[in-house]
Protein backbone atom coordinates (compact mmCIF):
# COMPACT_ATOMS: atom_id res chain seq x y z
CA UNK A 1 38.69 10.54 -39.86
CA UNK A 2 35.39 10.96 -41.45
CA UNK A 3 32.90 13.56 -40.40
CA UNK A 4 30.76 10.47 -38.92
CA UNK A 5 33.62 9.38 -36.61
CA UNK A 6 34.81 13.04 -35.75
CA UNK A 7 31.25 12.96 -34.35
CA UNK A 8 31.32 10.01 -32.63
CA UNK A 9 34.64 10.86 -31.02
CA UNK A 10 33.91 14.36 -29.75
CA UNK A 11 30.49 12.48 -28.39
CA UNK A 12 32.42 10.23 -26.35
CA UNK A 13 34.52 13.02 -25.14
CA UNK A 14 31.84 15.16 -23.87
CA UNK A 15 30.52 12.25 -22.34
CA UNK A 16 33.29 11.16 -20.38
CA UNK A 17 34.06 14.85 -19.31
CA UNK A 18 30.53 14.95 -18.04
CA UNK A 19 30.59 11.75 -16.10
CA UNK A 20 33.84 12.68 -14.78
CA UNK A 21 32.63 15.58 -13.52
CA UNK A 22 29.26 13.99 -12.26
CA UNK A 23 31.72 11.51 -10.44
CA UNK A 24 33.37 14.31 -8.30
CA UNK A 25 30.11 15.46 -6.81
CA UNK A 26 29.21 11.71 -6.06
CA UNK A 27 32.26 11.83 -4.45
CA UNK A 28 31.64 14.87 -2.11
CA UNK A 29 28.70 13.68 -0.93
CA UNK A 30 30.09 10.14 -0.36
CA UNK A 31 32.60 11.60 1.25
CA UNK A 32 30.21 14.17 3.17
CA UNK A 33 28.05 10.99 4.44
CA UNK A 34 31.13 9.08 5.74
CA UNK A 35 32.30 12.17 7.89
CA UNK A 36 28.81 12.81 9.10
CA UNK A 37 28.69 8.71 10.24
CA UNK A 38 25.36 8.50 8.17
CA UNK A 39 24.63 4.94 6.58
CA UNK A 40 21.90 3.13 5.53
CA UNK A 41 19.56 5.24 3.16
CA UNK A 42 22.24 7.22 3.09
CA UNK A 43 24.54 4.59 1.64
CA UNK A 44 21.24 4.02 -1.42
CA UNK A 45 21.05 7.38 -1.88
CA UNK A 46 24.81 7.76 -2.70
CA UNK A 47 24.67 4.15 -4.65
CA UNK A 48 21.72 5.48 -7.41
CA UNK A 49 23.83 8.86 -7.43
CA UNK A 50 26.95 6.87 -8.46
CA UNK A 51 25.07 4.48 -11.07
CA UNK A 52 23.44 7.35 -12.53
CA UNK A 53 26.88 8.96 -13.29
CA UNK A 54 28.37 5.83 -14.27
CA UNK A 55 25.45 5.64 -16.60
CA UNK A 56 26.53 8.28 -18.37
CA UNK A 57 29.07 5.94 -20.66
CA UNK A 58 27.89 2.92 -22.28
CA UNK A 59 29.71 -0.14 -23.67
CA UNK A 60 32.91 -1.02 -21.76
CA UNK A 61 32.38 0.70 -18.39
CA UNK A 62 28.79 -1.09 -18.36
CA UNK A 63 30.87 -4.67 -18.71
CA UNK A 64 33.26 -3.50 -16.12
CA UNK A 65 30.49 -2.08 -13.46
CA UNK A 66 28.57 -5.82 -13.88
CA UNK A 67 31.61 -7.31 -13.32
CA UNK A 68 32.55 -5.81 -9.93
CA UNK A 69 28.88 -6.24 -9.15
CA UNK A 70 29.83 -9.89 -8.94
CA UNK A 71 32.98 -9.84 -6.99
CA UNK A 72 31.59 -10.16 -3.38
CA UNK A 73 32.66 -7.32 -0.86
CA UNK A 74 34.45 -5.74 -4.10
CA UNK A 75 31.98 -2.42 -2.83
CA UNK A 76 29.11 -2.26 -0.17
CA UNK A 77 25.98 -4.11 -1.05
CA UNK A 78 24.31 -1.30 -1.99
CA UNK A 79 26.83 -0.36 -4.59
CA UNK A 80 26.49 -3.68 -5.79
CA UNK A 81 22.89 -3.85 -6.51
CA UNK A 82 22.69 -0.37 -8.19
CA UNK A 83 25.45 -1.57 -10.36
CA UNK A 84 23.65 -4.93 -11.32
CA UNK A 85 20.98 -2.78 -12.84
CA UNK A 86 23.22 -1.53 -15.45
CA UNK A 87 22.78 -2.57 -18.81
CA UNK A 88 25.32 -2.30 -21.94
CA UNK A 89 23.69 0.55 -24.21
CA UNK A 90 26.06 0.65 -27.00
CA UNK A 91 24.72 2.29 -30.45
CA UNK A 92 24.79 -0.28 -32.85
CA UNK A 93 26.62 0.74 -35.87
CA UNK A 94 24.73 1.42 -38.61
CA UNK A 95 25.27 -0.56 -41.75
CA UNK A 96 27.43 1.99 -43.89
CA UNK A 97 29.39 2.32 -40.49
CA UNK A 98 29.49 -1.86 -40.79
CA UNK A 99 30.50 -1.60 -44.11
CA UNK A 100 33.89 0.66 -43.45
CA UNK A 101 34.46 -1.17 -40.08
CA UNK A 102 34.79 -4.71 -42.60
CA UNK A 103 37.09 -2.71 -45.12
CA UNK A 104 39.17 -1.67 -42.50
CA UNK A 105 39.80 -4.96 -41.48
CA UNK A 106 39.53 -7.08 -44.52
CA UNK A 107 40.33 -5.08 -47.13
CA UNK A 108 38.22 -2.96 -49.95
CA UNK A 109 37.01 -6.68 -51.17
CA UNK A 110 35.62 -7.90 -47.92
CA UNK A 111 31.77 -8.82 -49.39
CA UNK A 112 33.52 -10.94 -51.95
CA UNK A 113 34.84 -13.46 -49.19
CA UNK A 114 31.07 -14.38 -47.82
CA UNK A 115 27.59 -15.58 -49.85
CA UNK A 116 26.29 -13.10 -47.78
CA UNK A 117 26.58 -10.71 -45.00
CA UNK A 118 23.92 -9.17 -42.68
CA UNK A 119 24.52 -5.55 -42.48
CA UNK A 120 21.93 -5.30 -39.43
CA UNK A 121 23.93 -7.10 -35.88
CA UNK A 122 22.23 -10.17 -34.88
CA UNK A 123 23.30 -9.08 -31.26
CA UNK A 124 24.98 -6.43 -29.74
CA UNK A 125 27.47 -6.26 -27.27
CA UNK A 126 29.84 -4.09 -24.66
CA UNK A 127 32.67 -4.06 -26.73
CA UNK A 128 31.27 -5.21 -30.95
CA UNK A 129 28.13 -6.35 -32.59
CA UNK A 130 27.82 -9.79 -34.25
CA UNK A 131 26.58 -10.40 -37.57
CA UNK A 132 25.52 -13.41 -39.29
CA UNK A 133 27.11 -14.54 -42.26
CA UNK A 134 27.23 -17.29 -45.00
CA UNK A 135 30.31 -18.77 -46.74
CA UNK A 136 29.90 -19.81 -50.97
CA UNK A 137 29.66 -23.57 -49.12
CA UNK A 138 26.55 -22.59 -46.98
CA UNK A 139 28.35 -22.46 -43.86
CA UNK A 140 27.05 -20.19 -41.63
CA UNK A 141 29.04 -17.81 -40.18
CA UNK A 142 29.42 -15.51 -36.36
CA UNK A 143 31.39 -12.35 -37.37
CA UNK A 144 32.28 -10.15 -33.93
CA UNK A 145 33.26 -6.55 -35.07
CA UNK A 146 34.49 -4.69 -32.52
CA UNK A 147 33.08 -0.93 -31.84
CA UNK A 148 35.51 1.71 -33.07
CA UNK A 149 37.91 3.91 -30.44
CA UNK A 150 37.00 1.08 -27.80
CA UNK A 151 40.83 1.30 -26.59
CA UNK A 152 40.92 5.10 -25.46
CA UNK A 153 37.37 3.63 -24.43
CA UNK A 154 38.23 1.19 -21.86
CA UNK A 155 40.94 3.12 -20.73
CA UNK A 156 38.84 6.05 -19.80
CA UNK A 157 36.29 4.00 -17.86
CA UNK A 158 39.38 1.99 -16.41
CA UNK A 159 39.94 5.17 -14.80
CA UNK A 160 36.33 5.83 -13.66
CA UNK A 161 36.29 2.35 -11.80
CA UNK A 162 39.85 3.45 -10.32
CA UNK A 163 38.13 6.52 -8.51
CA UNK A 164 34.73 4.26 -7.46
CA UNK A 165 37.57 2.09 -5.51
CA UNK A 166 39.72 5.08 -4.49
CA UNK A 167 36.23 6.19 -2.64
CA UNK A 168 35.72 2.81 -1.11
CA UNK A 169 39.40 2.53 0.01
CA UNK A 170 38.70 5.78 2.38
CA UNK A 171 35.48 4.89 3.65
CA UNK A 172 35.83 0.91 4.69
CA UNK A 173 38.78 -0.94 5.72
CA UNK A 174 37.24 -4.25 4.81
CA UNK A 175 38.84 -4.82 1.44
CA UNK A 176 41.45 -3.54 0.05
CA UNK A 177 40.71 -3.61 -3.67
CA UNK A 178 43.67 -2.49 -5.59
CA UNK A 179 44.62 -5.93 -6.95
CA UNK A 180 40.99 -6.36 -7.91
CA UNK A 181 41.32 -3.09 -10.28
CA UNK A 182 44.55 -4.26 -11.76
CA UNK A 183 43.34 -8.16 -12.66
CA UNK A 184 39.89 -6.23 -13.78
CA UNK A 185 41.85 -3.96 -15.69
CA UNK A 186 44.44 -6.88 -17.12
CA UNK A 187 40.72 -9.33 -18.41
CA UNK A 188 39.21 -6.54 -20.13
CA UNK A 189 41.88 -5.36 -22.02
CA UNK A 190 42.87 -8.74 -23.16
CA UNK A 191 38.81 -8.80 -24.27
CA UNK A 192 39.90 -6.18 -26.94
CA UNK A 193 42.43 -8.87 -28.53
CA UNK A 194 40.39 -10.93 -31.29
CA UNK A 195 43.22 -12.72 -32.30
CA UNK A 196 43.71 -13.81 -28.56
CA UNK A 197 40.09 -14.42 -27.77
CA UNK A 198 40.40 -16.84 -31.38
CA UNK A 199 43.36 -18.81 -29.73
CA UNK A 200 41.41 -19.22 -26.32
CA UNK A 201 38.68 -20.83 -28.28
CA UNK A 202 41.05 -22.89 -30.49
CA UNK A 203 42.04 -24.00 -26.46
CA UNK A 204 38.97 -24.75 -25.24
CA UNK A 205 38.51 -27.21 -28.40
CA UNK A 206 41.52 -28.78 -27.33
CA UNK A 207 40.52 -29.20 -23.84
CA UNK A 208 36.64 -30.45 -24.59
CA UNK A 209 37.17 -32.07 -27.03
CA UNK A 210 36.22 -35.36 -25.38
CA UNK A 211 32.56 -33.65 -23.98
CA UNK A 212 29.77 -34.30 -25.93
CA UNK A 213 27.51 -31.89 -23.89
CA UNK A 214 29.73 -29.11 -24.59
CA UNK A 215 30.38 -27.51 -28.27
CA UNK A 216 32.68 -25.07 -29.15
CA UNK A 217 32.43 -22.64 -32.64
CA UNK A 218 35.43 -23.16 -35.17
CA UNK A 219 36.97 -20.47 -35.54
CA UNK A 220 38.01 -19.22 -39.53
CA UNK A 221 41.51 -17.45 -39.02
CA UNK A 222 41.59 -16.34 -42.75
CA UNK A 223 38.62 -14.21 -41.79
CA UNK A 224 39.34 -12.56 -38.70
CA UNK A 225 41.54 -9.67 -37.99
CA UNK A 226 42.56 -8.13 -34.20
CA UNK A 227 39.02 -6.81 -34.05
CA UNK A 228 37.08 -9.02 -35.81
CA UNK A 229 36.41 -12.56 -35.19
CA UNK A 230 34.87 -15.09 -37.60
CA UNK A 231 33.93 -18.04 -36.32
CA UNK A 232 30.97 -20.76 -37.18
CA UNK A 233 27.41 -20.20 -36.41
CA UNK A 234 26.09 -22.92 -33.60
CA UNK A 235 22.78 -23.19 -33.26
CA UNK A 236 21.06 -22.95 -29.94
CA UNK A 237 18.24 -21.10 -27.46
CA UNK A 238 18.97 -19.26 -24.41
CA UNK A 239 19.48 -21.58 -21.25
CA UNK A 240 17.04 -19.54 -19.66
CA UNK A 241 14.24 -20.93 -21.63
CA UNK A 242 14.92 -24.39 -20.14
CA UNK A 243 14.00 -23.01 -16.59
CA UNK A 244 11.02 -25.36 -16.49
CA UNK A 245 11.84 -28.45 -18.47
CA UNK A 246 11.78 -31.59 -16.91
CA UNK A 247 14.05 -32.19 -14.75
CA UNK A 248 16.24 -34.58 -16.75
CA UNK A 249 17.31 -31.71 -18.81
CA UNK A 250 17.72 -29.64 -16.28
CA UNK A 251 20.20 -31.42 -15.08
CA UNK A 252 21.30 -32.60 -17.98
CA UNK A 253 21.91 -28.28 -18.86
CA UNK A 254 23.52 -28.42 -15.23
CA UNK A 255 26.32 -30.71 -15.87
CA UNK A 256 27.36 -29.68 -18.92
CA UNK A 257 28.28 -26.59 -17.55
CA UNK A 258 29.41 -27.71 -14.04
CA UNK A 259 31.92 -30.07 -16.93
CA UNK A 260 32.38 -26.75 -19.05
CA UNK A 261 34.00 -25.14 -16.10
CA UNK A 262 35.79 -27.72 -14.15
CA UNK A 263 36.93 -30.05 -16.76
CA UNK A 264 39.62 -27.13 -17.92
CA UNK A 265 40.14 -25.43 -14.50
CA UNK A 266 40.90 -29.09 -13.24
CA UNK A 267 42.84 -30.39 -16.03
CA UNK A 268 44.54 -27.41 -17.54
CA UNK A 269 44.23 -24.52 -15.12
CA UNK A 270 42.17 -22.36 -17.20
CA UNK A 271 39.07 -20.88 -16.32
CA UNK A 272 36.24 -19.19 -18.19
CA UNK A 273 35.85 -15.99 -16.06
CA UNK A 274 32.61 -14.45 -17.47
CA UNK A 275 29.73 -16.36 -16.42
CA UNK A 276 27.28 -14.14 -18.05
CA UNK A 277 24.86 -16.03 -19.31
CA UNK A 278 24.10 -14.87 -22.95
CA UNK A 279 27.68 -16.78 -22.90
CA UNK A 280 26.02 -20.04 -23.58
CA UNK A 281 23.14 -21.39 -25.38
CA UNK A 282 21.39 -24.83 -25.51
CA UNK A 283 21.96 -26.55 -28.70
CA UNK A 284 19.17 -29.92 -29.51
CA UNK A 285 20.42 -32.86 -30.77
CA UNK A 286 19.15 -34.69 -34.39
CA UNK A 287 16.70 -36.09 -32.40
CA UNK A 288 14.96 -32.63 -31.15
CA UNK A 289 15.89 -33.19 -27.70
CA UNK A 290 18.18 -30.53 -26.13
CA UNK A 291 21.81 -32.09 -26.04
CA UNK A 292 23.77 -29.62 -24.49
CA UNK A 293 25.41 -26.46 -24.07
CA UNK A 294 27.49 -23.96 -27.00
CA UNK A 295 30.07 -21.83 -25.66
CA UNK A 296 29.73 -18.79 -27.41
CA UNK A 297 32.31 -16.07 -26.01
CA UNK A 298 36.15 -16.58 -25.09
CA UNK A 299 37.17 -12.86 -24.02
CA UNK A 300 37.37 -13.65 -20.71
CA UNK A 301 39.76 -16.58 -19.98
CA UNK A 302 42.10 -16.94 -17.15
CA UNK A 303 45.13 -18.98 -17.40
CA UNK A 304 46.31 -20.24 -13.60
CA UNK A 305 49.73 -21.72 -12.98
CA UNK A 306 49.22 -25.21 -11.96
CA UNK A 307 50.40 -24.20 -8.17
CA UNK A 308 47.17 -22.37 -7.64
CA UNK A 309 44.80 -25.39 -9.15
CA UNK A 310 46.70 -27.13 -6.05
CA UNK A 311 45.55 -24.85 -3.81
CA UNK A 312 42.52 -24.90 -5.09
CA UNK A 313 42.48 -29.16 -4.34
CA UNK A 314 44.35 -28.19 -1.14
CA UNK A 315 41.59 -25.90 0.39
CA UNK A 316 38.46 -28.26 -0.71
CA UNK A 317 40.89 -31.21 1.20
CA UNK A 318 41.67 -29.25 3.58
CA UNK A 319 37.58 -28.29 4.77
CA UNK A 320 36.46 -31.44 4.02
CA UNK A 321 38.80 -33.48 6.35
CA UNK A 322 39.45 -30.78 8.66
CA UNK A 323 43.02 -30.17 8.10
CA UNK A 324 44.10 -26.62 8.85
CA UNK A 325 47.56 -26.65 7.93
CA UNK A 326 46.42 -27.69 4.30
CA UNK A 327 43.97 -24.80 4.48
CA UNK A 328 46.29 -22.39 5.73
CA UNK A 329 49.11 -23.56 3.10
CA UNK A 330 46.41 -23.33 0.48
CA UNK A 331 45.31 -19.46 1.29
CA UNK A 332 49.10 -18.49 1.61
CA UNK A 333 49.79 -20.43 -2.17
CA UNK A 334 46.98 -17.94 -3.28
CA UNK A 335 48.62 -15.09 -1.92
CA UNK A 336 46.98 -14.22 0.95
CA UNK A 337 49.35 -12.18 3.43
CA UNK A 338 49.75 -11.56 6.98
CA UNK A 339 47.25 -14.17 7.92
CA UNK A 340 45.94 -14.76 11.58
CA UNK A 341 43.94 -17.07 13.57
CA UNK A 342 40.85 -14.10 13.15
CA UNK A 343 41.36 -13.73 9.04
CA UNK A 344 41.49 -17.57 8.73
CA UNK A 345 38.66 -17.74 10.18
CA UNK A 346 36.63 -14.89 8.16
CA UNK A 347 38.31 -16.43 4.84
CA UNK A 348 37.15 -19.78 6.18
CA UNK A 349 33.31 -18.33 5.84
CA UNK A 350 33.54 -17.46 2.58
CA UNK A 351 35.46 -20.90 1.48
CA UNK A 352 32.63 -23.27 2.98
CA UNK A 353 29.81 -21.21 1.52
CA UNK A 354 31.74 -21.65 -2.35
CA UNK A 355 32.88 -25.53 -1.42
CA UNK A 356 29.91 -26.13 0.26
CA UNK A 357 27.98 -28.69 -2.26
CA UNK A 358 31.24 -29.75 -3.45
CA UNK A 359 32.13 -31.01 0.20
CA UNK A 360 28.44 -32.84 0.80
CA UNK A 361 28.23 -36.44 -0.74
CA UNK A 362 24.34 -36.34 -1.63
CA UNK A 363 22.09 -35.02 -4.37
CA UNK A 364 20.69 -31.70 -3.82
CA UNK A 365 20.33 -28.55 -5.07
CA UNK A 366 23.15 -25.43 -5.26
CA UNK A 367 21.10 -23.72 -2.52
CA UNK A 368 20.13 -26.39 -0.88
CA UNK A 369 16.71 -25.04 0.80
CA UNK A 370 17.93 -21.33 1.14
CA UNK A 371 15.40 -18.57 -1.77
CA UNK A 372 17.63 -17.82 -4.60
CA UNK A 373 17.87 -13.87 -3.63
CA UNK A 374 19.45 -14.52 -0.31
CA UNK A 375 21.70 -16.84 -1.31
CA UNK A 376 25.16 -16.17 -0.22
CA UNK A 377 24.06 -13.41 0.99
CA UNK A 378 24.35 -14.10 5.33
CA UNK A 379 27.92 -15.25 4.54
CA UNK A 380 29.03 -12.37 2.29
CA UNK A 381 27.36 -10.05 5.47
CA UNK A 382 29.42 -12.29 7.78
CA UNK A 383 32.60 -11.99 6.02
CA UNK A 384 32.24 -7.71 5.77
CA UNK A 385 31.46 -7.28 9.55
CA UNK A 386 34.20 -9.88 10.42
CA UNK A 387 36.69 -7.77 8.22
CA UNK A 388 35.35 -4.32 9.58
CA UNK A 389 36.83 -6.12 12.74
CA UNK A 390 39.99 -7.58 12.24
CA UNK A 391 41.44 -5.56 9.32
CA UNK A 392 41.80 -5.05 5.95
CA UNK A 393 42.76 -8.32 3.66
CA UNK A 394 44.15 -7.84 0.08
CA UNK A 395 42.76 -9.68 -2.50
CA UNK A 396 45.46 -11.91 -4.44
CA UNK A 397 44.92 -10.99 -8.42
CA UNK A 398 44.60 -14.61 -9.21
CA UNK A 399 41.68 -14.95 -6.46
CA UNK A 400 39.60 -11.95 -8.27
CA UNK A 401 37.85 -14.47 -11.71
CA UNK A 402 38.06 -17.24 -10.20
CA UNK A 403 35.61 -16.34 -6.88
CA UNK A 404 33.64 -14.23 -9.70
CA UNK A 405 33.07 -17.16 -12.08
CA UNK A 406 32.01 -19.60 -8.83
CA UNK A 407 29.81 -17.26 -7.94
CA UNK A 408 28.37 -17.06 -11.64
CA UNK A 409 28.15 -20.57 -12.09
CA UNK A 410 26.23 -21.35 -8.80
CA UNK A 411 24.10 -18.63 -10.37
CA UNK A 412 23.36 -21.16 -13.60
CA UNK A 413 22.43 -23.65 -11.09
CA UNK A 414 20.04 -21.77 -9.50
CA UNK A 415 18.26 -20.62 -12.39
CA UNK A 416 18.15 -23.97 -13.82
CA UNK A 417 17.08 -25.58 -10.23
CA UNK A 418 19.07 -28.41 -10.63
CA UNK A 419 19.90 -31.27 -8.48
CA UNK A 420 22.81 -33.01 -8.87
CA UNK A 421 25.61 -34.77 -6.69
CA UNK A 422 28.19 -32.10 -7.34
CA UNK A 423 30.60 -34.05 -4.45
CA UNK A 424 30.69 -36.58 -7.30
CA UNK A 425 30.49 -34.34 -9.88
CA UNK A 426 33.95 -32.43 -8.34
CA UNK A 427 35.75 -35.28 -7.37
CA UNK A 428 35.46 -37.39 -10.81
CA UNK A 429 36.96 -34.05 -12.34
CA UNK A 430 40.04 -34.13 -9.75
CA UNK A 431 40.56 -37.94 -9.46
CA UNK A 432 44.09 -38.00 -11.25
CA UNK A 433 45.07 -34.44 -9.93
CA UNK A 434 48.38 -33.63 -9.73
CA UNK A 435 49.92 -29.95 -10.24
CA UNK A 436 53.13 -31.59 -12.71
CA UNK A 437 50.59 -33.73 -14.28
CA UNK A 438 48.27 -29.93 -14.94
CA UNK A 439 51.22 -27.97 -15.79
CA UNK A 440 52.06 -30.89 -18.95
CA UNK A 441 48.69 -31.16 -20.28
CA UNK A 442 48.62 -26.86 -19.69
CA UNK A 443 52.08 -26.22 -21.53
CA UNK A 444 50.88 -29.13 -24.68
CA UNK A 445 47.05 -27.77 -24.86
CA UNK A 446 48.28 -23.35 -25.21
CA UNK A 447 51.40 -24.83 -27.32
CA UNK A 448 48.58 -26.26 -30.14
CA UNK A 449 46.28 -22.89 -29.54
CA UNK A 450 48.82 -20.91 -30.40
CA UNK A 451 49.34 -18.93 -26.65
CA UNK A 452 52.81 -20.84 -25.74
């Protein structure tokens, strides 16, 4: 280890022994509120103590804290919010640092394999940096190289999130969020797995191939390694510049991604599970015009077995011809447990808030009249005081990325103010459903991506 990494290593050390022990007095007084029945200010007091200790640790623990901030009831609003403010700090390495990081992986001639290779990251991440490079053919290359240590990394701040939901365990009986930490944990290590996140990518080719709106980067296997990941450059501008184009694009923007999403969910059982949106740019066609939507980032894909796409159907059946023996089948396929008339009816909230453009046959928008920051927000209040009341409910592990990425998606839509038909929209995508007719097109599209 050079005297460069030594550094960087005994940084990281001191940092997590400091935020670990800045975590124990959040935890006292978290702990001291609770037994004293204060709430409230109390509760945003305690929230901006635990962000600022959490803030002590950049990179991973910053993708894992805007994760949960996602996952409705995961912690107590206030939690949440603090956490969304987070941002991914990560020191981009410096270009001698870039330099050993591409030996390591390619080998002492690693410049000779590109026309060129820009030593300063085009874009910096939780986990790498991506640089932009060229091939002899002009080809222009995305190379993701991934931060050194980030292993011992992630597992640190795995076990930073496991005491945030340790605290929240003791002091509400709402949710009980241990399967939450263990699919959280399961995503973001498979994140660290290049060679993986290549094959999901190599999948979703397979599986869009047939959408023009969509594009996804080829991927160069002869140039990527188990930390870093060559694939081709696609061209394109952040979605968020498209907030006020007309509103033929808009929608236009909208449907690619409502397709992006529930084209291989639908079809395949796979979902994309990080709807962040630096995920996705707008490419423009020859003509100027902006065509459609690049997928940029496969880290965070969730393969379902095709019995939980059926629930999926089942449930969005189920509310919209008011058949509660489908919904009921459909919750217990998912893995809820011990269910009652009371938690039916709290999980029943939640479900017709997510379903609830899918399940109305007009064009409107994703909010439908309600301000983008309140949103959701009555239901996810409804759903925590109805829990407080009946009992704790588990989470099912499978449940965890796929609420998330709803939630993010819905999020697209409202940035992009789009109106669409999405009862149309849905039920074009699940016309031919069948769960054997998903699990053969699943088994044939991972057998060609390599993941069989």
């Amino acid at each position: 280890m050079t005297d460069r990494e030594q550094n960087r290593f005994t940084a990281r050390a001191s940092r997590y022994a400091r935020v670990g022990a800045n975590m124990g007095g959040v935890a006292a007084r978290i702990a001291g509120s609770a037994l004293a029945g204060r709430s409230g200010d109390a509760d945003r007091r305690n929230a901006a103590a635990l962000t600022a200790a959490l803030g002590g640790l950049k990179g991973p623990l910053m993708k894992v804290a805007q994760l949960l901030a996602t996952i409705p009831e995961a912690l107590p609003a206030e939690y949440a919010e603090e956490l969304k403010a987070l941002q991914s700090e990560a020191p981009p390495m410096g270009a001698l640092f870039v330099r050993r990081r591409m030996a390591a992986e390619l080998g002492p001639d690693w410049a000779a394999k590109f026309a060129e290779f820009e030593r300063e990251p085009a874009a910096a991440a939780s986990l790498g940096q991506v640089h932009r490079a060229w091939l002899a053919d002009g080809t222009r290359l995305a190379c993701k190289l991934q931060y050194p240590d980030m292993e011992s990394a992630v597992e640190a701040d795995l076990k930073q999130l496991g005491l945030v939901f340790a605290l929240h365990r003791q002091f509400t009986s709402a949710i009980d969020t241990r399967e939450i930490r263990e699919e959280i944990g399961a995503r973001i290590r498979e994140e660290l797995d290049y060679v993986r996140e290549a094959r999901h990518a190599a999948l979703y080719a397979e599986m869009l191939a047939g959408e023009p709106l969509i594009r996804v980067p080829r991927v160069l296997p002869a140039l990527s390694t188990r930390r870093l990941l060559t694939m081709e450059w696609l061209d394109g501008e952040k979605i968020l510049a498209f907030k006020t184009a007309p509103a033929e694009i808009r929608n236009r923007l909208a449907t690619a991604m409502f397709r992006a999403w529930w084209h291989p969910f639908s079809h395949y059982g796979v979902i994309h599970g990080d709807p962040h949106l630096g995920n996705y740019t707008v490419f423009r066609t020859a003509e100027g015009e902006p065509g459609g939507i690049n997928l940029l980032d496969y880290g965070c894909i969730r393969i379902f077995p095709p019995t939980f796409v059926g629930a999926v159907v089942d449930l969005y059946r189920g509310l919209l011809e008011g058949d509660e023996a489908r919904i009921v089948h459909a919750y217990e396929t998912w893995g809820f447990r011990r269910l009652n008339r009371a938690m039916i009816d709290v999980l029943n909230i939640w479900a017709r808030f997510i379903y609830g453009p899918l399940l109305d046959d007009r064009t409107r928008t994703i909010a439908d009249g309600v301000s983008p920051g309140q949103y959701g927000r009555k239901e996810a209040a409804r759903v925590h005081q109805a829990l407080k009341e009946t009992g704790p409910v588990t989470i099912p592990r499978e449940f965890v990325f796929m609420d998330r990425a709803a939630i993010g998606l819905g999020g697209v839509f409202l940035h992009l103010d789009a109106e669409l038909n999405f009862f149309r929209l849905f039920n074009a995508e699940i016309a031919d459903f069948s769960t054997r007719t998903v699990a053969a097109r699943q088994a044939d599209a991972l057998s060609r991506a390599g993941l069989a």
